[in-house]
Each structure stands twice: as C-alpha cells, then as structure tokens.
C-alpha atoms as a PDB file:
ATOM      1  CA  UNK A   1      64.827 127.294  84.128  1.00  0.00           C
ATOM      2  CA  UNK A   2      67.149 127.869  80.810  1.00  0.00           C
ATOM      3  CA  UNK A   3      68.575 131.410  82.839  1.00  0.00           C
ATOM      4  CA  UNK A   4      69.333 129.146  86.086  1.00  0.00           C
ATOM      5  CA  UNK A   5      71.396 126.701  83.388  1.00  0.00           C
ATOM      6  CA  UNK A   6      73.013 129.841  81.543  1.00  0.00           C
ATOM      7  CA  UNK A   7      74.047 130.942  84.956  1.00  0.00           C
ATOM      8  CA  UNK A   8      75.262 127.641  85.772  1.00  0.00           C
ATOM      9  CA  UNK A   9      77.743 127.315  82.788  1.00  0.00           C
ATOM     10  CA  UNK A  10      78.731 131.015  83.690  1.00  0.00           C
ATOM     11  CA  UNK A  11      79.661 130.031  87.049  1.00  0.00           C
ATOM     12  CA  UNK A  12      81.722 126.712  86.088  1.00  0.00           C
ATOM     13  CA  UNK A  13      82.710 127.561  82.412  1.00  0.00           C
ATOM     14  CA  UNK A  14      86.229 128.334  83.711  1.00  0.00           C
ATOM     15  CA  UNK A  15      89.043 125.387  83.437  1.00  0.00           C
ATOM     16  CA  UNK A  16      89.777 125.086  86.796  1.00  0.00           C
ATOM     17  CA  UNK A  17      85.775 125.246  87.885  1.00  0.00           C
ATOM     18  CA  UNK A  18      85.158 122.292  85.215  1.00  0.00           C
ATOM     19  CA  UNK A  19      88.249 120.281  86.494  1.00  0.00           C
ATOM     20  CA  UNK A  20      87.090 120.349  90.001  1.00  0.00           C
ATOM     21  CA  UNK A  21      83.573 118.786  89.026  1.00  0.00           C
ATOM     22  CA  UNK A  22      85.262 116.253  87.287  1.00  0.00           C
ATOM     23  CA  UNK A  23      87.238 115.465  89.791  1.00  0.00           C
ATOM     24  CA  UNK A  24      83.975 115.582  92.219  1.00  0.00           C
ATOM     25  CA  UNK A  25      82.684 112.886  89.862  1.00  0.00           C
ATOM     26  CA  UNK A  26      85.870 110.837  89.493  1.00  0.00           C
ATOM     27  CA  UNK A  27      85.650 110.317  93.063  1.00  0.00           C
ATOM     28  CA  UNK A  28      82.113 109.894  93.879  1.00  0.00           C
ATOM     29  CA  UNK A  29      82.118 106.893  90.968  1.00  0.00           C
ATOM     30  CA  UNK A  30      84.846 105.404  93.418  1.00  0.00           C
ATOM     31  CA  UNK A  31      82.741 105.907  96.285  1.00  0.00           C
ATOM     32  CA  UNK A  32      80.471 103.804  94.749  1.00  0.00           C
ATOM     33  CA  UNK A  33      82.371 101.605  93.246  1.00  0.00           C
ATOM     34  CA  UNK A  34      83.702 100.811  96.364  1.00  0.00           C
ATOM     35  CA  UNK A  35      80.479 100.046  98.350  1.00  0.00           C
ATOM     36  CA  UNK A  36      79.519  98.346  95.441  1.00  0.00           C
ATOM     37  CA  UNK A  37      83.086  95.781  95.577  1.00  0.00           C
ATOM     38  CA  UNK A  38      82.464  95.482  99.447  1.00  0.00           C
ATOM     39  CA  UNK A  39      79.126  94.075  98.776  1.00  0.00           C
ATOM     40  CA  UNK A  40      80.317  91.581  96.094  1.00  0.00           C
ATOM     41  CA  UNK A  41      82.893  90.368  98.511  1.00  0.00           C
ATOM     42  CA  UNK A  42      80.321  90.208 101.300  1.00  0.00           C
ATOM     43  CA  UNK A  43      77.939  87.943  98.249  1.00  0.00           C
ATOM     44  CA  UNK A  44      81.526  85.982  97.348  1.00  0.00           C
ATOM     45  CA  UNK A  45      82.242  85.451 101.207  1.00  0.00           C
ATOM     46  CA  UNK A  46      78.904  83.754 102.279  1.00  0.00           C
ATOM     47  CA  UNK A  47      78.729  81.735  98.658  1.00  0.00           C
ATOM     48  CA  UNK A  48      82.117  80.493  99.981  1.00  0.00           C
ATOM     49  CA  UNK A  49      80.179  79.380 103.239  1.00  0.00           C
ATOM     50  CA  UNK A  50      77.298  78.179 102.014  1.00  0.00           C
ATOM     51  CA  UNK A  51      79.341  75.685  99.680  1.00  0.00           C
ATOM     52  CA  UNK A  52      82.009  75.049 102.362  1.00  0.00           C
ATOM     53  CA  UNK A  53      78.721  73.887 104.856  1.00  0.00           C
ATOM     54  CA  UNK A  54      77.029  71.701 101.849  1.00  0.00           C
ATOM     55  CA  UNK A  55      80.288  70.311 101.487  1.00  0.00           C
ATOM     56  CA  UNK A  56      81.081  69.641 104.724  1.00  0.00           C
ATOM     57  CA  UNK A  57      77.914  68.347 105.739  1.00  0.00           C
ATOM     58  CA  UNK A  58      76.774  66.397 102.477  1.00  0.00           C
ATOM     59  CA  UNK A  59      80.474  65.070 101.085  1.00  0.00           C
ATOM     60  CA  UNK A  60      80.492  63.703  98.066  1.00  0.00           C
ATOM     61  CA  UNK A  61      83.718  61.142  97.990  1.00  0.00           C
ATOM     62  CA  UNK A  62      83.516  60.468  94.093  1.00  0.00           C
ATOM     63  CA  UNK A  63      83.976  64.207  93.451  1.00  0.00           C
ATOM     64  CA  UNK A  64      85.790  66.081  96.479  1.00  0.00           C
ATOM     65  CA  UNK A  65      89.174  65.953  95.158  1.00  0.00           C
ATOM     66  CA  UNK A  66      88.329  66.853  91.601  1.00  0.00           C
ATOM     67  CA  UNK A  67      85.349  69.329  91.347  1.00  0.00           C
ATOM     68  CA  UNK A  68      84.531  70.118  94.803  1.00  0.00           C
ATOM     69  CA  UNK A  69      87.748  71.210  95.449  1.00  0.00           C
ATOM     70  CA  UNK A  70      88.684  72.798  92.289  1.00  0.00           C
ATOM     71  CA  UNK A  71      85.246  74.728  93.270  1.00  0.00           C
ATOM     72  CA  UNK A  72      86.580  75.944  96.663  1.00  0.00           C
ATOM     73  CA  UNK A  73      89.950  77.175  95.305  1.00  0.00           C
ATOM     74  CA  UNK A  74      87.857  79.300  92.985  1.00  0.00           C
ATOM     75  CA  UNK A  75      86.158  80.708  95.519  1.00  0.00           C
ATOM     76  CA  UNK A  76      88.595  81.555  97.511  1.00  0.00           C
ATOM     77  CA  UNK A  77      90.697  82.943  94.444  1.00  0.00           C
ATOM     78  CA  UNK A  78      87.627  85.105  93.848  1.00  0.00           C
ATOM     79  CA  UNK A  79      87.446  86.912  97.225  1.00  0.00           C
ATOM     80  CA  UNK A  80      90.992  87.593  96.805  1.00  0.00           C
ATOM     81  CA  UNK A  81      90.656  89.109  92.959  1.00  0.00           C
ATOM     82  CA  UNK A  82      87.707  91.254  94.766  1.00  0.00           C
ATOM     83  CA  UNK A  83      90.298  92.415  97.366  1.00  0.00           C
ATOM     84  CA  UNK A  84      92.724  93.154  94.986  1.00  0.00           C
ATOM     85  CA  UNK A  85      90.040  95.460  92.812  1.00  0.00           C
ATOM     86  CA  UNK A  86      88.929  97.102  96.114  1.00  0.00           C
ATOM     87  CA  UNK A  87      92.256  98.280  96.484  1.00  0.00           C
ATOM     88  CA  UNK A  88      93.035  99.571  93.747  1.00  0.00           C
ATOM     89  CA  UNK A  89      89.923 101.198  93.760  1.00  0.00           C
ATOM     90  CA  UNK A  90      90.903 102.509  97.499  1.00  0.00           C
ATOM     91  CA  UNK A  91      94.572 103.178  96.016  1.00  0.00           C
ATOM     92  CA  UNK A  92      93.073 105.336  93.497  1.00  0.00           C
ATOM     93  CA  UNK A  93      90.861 107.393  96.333  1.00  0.00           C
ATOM     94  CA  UNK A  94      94.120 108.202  98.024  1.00  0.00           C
ATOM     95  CA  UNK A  95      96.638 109.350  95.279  1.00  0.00           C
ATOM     96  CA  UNK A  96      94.276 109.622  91.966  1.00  0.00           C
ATOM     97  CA  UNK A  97      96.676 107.560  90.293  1.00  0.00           C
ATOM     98  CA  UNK A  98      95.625 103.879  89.000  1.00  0.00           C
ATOM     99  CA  UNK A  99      98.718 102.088  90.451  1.00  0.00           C
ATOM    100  CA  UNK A 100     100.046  99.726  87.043  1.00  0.00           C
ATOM    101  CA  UNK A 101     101.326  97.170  89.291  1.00  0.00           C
ATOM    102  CA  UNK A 102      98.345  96.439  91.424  1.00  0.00           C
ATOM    103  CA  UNK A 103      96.034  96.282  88.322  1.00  0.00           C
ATOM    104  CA  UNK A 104      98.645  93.682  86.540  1.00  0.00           C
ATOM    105  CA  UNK A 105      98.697  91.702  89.961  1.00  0.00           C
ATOM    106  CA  UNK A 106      94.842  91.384  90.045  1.00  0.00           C
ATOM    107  CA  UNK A 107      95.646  90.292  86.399  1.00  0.00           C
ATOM    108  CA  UNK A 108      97.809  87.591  87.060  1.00  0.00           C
ATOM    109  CA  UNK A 109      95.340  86.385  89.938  1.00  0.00           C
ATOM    110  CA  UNK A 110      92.602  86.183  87.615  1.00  0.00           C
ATOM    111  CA  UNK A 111      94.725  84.255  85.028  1.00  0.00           C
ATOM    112  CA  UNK A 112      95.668  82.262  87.538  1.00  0.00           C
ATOM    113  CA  UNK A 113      92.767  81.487  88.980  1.00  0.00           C
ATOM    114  CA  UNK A 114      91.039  80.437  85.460  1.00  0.00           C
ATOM    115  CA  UNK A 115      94.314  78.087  85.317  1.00  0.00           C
ATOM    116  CA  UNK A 116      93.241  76.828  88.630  1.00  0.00           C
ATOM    117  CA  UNK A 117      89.519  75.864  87.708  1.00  0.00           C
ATOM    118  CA  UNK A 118      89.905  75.030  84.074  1.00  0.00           C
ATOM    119  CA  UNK A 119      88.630  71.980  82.968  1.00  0.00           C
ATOM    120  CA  UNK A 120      91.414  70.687  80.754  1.00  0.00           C
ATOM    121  CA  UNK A 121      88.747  67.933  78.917  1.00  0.00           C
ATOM    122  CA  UNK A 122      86.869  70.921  77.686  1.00  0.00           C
ATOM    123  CA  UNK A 123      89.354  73.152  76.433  1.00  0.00           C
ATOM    124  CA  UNK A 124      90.938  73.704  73.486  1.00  0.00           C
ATOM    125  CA  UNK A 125      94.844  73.957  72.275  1.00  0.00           C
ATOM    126  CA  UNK A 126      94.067  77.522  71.212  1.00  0.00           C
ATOM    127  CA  UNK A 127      92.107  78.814  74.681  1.00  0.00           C
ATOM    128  CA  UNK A 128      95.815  77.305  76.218  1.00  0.00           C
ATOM    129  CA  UNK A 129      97.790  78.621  74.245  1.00  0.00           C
ATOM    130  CA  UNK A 130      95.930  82.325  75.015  1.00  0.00           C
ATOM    131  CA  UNK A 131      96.173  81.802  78.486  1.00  0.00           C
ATOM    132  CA  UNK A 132     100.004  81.414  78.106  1.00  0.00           C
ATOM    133  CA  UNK A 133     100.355  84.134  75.687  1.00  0.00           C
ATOM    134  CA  UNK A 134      98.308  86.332  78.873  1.00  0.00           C
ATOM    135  CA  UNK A 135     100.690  84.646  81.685  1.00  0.00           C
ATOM    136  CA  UNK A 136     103.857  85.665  79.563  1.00  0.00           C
ATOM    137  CA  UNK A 137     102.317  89.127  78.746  1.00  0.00           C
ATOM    138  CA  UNK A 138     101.534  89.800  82.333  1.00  0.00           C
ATOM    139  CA  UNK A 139     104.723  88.641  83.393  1.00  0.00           C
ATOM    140  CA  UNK A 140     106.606  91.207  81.631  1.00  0.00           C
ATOM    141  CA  UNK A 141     104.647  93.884  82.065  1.00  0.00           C
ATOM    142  CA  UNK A 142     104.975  93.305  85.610  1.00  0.00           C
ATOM    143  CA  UNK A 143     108.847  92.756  85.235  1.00  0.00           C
ATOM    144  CA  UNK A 144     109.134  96.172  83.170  1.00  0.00           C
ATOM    145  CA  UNK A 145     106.832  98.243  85.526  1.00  0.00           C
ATOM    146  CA  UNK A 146     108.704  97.245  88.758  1.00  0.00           C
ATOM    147  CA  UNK A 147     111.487  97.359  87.516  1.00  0.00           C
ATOM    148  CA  UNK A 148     111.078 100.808  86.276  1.00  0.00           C
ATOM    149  CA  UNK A 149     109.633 101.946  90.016  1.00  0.00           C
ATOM    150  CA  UNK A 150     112.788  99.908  91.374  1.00  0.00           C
END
C-alpha cells in the first residue's frame, strides 16, 4: 500500500501534474455545486407553488397586501438570487474565472431582496443603516468594476 502511494506522488509530484488535479477538483466541486443549486431552485420553485396555491385557495384579506405578499416577492427574489449563483457557478465552468460583476449583482439582489421583506417594526436604526452602508458599497463596486471592463 505505502509503495502504491510513493509511486503515486512520483507520478504527480511535478508542477504541472499537481496543477492539473487541482484543476480536476476545482471543477468537479462545480459540478456539484451545480446539481446541488439546480435542486435548491427546483425546492425554491415548488415552495413558491405550494404558497402561491394556499394563497390562492385559502386568502387571507387582513394580511394579503402586507405579509402574504411581502412573502411572495421573497420568493420569487429567491429563485432569482439562485439563478444568479447558478450562473456564476456555470460562468466559472466555462472560463475559470469568477466573473466580479455577476457575484456583486447577486449581491445587490440579495440586499435588495432583504430590503424587500424586512419588517421595518422589528428592525433597528443600526441593521438600516448596514444595509445602506452594503447598498452604497455594492453600488460602487459595481460602478468601478464596469467601468473598468467598459
């Protein structure tokens, strides 16, 4: 067993032999990180129909156009965040470069979509003024990084 391991580092102690497993394992991670974003969409997607159907079918008028809808919009944000991390994941497949952009994006998406859902009686000054601080952070960096591809 040890000589089969000896041989083994033998075989792959060069540079470039160690840099192609890596890169082997860089993109079977993505693989399954991929599979594994396509099935949290698929979860995301039917959560959003299941709720949509209870809603549809058991309304609540007191609630729909606070919670219930706040509910749906965060949904829906969420399928789109997991679209935007399955491409980047499938952007990263094809040119083994993270694309800067995409991930600030999927940033901005998330922000926004905690903006979207947040209950404004339960937060604080400081949790609002960190979600600004995030928006304006975000914002530049995506100003500076397209304009710099631009």
């Amino acid at each position: 067993m040890s000589n089969r391991f000896i041989r083994f580092l033998r075989r792959h102690s060069s540079d470039q032999g160690f840099l192609k497993n890596l890169e082997l394992f860089e993109s079977l991670v993505s693989k399954l990180l991929s599979i594994a974003m396509v099935i949290v969409i698929i979860v995301v997607i039917v959560d959003l129909g299941l709720y949509l159907a209870d809603v549809l079918f058991n309304p609540d008028p007191n609630t729909f156009l606070g919670t219930t809808l706040l509910n749906i919009f965060g949904l829906f944000l969420s399928v789109l965040i997991a679209l935007e991390i399955l491409e980047n994941i499938t952007a990263y497949l094809r040119k083994h470069v993270v694309q800067v952009e995409l991930v600030i994006v999927t940033s901005l998406t998330a922000v926004a979509r905690k903006i979207i859902i947040l209950d404004l009686e339960k937060v604080t000054g400081v949790s609002l003024i960190g979600l600004a601080i995030a928006i304006l952070s975000l914002s530049i960096s995506y100003f500076i990084v397209k304009n710099v591809h631009s």
